[in-house]
Protein backbone atom coordinates (compact mmCIF):
# COMPACT_ATOMS: atom_id res chain seq x y z
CA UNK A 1 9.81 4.16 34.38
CA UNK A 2 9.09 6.85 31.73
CA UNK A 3 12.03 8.88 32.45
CA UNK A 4 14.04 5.49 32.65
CA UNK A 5 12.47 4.77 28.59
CA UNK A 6 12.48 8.35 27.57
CA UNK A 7 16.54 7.90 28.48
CA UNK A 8 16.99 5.00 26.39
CA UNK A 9 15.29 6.71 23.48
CA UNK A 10 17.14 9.74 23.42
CA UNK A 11 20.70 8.67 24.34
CA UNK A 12 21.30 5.06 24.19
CA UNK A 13 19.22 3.83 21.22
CA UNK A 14 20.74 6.10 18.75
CA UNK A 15 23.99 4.83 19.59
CA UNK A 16 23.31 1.37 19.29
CA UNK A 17 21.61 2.42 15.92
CA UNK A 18 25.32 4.25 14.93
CA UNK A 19 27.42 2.06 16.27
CA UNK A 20 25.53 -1.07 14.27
CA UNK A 21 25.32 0.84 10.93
CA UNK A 22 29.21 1.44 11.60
CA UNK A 23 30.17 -2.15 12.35
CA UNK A 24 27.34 -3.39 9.67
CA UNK A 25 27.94 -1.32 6.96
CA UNK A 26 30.07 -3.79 4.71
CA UNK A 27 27.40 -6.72 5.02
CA UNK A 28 26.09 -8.51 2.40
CA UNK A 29 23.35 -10.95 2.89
CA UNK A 30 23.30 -14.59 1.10
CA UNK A 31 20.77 -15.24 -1.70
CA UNK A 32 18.86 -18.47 -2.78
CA UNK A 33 19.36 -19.44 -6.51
CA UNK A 34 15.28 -19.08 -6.36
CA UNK A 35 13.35 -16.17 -6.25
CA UNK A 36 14.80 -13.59 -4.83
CA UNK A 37 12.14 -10.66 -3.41
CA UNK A 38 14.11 -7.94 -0.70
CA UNK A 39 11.66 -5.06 1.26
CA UNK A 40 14.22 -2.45 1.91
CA UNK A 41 12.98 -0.19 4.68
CA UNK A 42 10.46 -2.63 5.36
CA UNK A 43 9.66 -1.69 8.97
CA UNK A 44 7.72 -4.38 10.26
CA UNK A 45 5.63 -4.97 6.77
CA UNK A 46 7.65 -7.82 6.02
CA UNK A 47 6.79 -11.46 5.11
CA UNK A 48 8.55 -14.79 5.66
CA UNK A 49 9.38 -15.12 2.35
CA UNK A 50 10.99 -12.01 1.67
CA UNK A 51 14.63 -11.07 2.91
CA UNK A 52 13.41 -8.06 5.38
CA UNK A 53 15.99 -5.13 6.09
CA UNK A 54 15.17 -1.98 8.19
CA UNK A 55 17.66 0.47 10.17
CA UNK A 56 15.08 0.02 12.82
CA UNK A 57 15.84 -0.90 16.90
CA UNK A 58 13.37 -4.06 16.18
CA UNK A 59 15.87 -5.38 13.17
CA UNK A 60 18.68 -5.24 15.66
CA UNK A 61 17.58 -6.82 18.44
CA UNK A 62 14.27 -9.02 17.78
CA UNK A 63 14.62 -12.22 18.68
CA UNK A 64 12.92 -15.53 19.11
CA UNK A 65 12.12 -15.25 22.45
CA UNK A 66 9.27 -13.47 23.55
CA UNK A 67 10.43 -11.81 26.57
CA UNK A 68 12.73 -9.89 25.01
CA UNK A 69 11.13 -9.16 22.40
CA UNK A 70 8.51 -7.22 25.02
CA UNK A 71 11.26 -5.22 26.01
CA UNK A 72 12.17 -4.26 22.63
CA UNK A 73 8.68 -3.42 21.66
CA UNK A 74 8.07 -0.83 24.62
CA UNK A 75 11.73 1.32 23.54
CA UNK A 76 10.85 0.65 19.97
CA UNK A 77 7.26 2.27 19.79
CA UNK A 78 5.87 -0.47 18.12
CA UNK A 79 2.78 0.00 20.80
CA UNK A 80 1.44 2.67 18.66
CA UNK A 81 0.75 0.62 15.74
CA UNK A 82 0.77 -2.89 16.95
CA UNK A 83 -0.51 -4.92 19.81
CA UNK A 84 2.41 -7.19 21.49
CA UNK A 85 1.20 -10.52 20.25
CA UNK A 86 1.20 -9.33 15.95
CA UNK A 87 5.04 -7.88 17.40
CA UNK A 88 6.06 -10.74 18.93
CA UNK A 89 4.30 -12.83 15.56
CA UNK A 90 5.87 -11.18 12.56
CA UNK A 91 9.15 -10.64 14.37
CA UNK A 92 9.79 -14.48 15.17
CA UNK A 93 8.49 -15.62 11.69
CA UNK A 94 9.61 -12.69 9.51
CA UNK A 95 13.66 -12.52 10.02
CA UNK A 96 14.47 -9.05 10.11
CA UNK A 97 18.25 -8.16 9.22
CA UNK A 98 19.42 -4.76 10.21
CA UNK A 99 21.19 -2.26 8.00
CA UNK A 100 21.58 1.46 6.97
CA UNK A 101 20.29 2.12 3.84
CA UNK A 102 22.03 5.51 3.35
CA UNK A 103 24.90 3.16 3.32
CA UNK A 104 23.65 0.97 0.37
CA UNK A 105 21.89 -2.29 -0.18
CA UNK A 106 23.13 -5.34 1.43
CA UNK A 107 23.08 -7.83 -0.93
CA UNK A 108 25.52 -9.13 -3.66
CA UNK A 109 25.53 -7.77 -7.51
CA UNK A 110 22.68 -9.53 -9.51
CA UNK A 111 20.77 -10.85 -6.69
CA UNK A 112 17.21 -10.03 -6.80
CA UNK A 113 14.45 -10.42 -8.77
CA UNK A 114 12.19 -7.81 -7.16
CA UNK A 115 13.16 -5.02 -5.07
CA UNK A 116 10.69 -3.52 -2.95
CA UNK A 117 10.77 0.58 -0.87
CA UNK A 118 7.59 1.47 -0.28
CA UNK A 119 7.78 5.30 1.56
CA UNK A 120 11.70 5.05 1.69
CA UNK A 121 13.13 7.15 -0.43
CA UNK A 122 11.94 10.46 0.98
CA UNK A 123 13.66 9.76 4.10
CA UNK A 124 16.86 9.87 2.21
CA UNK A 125 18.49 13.22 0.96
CA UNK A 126 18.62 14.16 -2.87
CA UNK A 127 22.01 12.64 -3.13
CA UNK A 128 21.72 9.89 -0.55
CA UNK A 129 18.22 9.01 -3.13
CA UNK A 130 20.37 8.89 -5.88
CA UNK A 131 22.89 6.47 -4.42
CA UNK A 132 20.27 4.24 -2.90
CA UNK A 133 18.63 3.82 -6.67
CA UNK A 134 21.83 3.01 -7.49
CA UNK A 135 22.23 0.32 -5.54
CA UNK A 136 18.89 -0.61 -5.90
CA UNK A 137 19.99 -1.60 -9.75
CA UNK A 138 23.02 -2.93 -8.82
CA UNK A 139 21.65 -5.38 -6.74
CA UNK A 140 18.49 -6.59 -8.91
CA UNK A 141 19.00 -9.24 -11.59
CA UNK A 142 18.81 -8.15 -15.20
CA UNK A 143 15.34 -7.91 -16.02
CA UNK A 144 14.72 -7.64 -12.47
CA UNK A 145 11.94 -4.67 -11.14
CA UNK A 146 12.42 -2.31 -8.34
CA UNK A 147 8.68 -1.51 -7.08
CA UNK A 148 8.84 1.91 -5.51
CA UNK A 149 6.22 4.24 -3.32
CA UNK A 150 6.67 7.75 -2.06
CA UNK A 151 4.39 10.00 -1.40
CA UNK A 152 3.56 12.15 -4.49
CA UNK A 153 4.44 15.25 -4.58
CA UNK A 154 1.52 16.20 -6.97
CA UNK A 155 -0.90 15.51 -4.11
CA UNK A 156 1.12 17.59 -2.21
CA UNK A 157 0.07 20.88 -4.79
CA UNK A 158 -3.50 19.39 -4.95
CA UNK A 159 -3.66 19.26 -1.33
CA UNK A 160 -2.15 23.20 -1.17
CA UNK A 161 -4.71 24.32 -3.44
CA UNK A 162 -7.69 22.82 -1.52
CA UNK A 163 -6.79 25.30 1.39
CA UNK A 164 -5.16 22.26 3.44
CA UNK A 165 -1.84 23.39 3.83
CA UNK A 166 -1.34 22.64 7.11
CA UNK A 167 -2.10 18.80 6.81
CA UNK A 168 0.18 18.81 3.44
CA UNK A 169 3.27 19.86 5.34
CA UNK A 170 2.84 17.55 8.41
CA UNK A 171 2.25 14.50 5.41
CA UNK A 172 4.77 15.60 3.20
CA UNK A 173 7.11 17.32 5.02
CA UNK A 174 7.79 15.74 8.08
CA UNK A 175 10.05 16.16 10.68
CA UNK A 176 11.01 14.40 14.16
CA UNK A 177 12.42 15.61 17.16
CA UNK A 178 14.23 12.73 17.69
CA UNK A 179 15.51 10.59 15.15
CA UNK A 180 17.01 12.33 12.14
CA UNK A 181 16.02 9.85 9.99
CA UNK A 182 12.78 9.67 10.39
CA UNK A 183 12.60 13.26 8.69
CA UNK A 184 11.41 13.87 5.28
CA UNK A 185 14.00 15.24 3.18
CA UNK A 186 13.32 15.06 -0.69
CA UNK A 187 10.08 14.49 -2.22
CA UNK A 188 9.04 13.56 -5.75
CA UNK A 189 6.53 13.44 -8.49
CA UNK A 190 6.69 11.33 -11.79
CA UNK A 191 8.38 13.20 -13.53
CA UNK A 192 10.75 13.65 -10.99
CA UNK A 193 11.36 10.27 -10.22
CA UNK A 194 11.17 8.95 -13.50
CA UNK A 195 14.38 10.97 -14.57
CA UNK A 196 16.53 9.83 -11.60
CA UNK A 197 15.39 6.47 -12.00
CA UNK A 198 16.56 6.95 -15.80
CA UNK A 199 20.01 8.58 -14.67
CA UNK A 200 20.19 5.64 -12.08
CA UNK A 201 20.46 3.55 -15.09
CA UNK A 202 16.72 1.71 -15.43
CA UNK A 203 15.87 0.69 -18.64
CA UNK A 204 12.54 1.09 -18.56
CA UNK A 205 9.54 3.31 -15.80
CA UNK A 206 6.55 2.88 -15.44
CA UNK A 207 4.26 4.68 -13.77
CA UNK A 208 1.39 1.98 -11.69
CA UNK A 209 -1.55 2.14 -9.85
CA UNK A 210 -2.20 0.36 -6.30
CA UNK A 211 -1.66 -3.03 -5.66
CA UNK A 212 -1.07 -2.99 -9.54
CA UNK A 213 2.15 -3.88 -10.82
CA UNK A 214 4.77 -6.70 -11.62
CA UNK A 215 5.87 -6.74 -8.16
CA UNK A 216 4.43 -9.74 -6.16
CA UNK A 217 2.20 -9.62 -2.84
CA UNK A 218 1.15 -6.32 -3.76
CA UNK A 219 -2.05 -6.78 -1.76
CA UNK A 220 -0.34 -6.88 1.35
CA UNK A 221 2.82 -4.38 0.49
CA UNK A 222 0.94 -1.71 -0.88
CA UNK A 223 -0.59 0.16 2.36
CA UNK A 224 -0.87 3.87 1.40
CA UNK A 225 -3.71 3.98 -1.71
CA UNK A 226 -4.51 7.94 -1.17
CA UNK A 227 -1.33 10.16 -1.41
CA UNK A 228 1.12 7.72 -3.05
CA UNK A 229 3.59 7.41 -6.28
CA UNK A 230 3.94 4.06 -7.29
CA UNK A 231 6.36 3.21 -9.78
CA UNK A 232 7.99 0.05 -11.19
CA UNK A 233 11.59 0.08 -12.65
CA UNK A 234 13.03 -2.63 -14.90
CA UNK A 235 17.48 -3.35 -14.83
């Protein structure tokens, strides 16, 4: 059975994953004339009231029915993080749509009122970043606020200089051995960020604490209080 899963990981799954971001790359998802919130990368931090997108296996294939959804949860690796029942919960109440970010954002021009990426951005390269902020704007209503978090790259230094170096690359610079995108590949401070969000075309960034923030459900969104960036960006 392991060799069986560890064969779907490495071969299949990232095929399905390519061939859907292929075939899916063109989508763009219908909006409400209401509020419109969208967690981009969301993973499986999502809410029922949000429109939930994620590259992940789980956004492809969850389902409604709870067998399958067992199946998808042992190739997905949800079982490190999750027991079956919250899976099988927040999957069947919390649609999940599936798309590539590198590829863009998925919904119309002027859609949303809040934009959500919480520890999203550093899986994208420098210029991949850029064109996902981008989009971000495009997307977002004007007036509307993208909410990000990334890990801060200023931590990163502190972190250096307190003789942990070896826990500061495996936080900040990650890398898999499986899935490419799982990889850190750009990080950020303020300053950083601020001026991309700037050249992205943001009007106005700000720099916010935890849970703190125009964004909405905050208290559940924000997860990482220790070595995170949190910034909000008005259109």
């Amino acid at each position: 059975m392991k060799k069986i899963k560890k064969f779907f990981k490495d071969n299949l799954i990232p095929v399905f994953i390519a061939l859907a971001s292929f075939f899916l790359g063109r989508r763009r998802l219908k909006t409400s004339d209401r509020l419109v919130k969208a967690n981009l990368g969301c993973g499986l931090l999502c809410r029922p009231d949000w429109i939930n997108i994620d590259g992940s296996l789980t956004s492809l294939f969850g389902s409604r029915w709870s067998w399958w959804n067992r199946l998808i949860y042992r190739l997905a690796g949800s079982a490190a993080f999750y027991s079956f029942a919250d899976f099988d919960k927040i999957v069947k109440t919390c649609r999940l749509h599936f798309f590539d970010l590198r590829r863009g954002v998925p919904l119309e021009d002027n859609a949303a009122d809040f934009v959500f990426a919480s520890h999203i951005l550093e899986h994208l390269t420098k210029n991949d970043g850029r064109r996902f902020l981008k989009e971000c704007r495009r997307s977002l209503k004007p007036g509307g606020w993208l909410r990000l978090a990334v890990p801060d790259l200023d931590f990163a230094f502190k972190m250096y200089q307190e003789k942990k170096a070896a826990e500061m690359l495996d936080l900040f610079f990650y890398t898999s051995e499986n899935y490419d995108f799982h990889m850190h590949k750009y990080n950020y401070n303020f300053a950083i960020l601020e001026k991309t969000l700037k050249e992205a075309g943001f009007s106005l960034v700000a720099r916010r604490s935890y849970q703190e923030g125009m964004c909405p459900d905050l208290g559940y969104l924000d997860i990482y209080p220790e070595h995170s960036l949190y910034v909000e960006a008005q259109k």
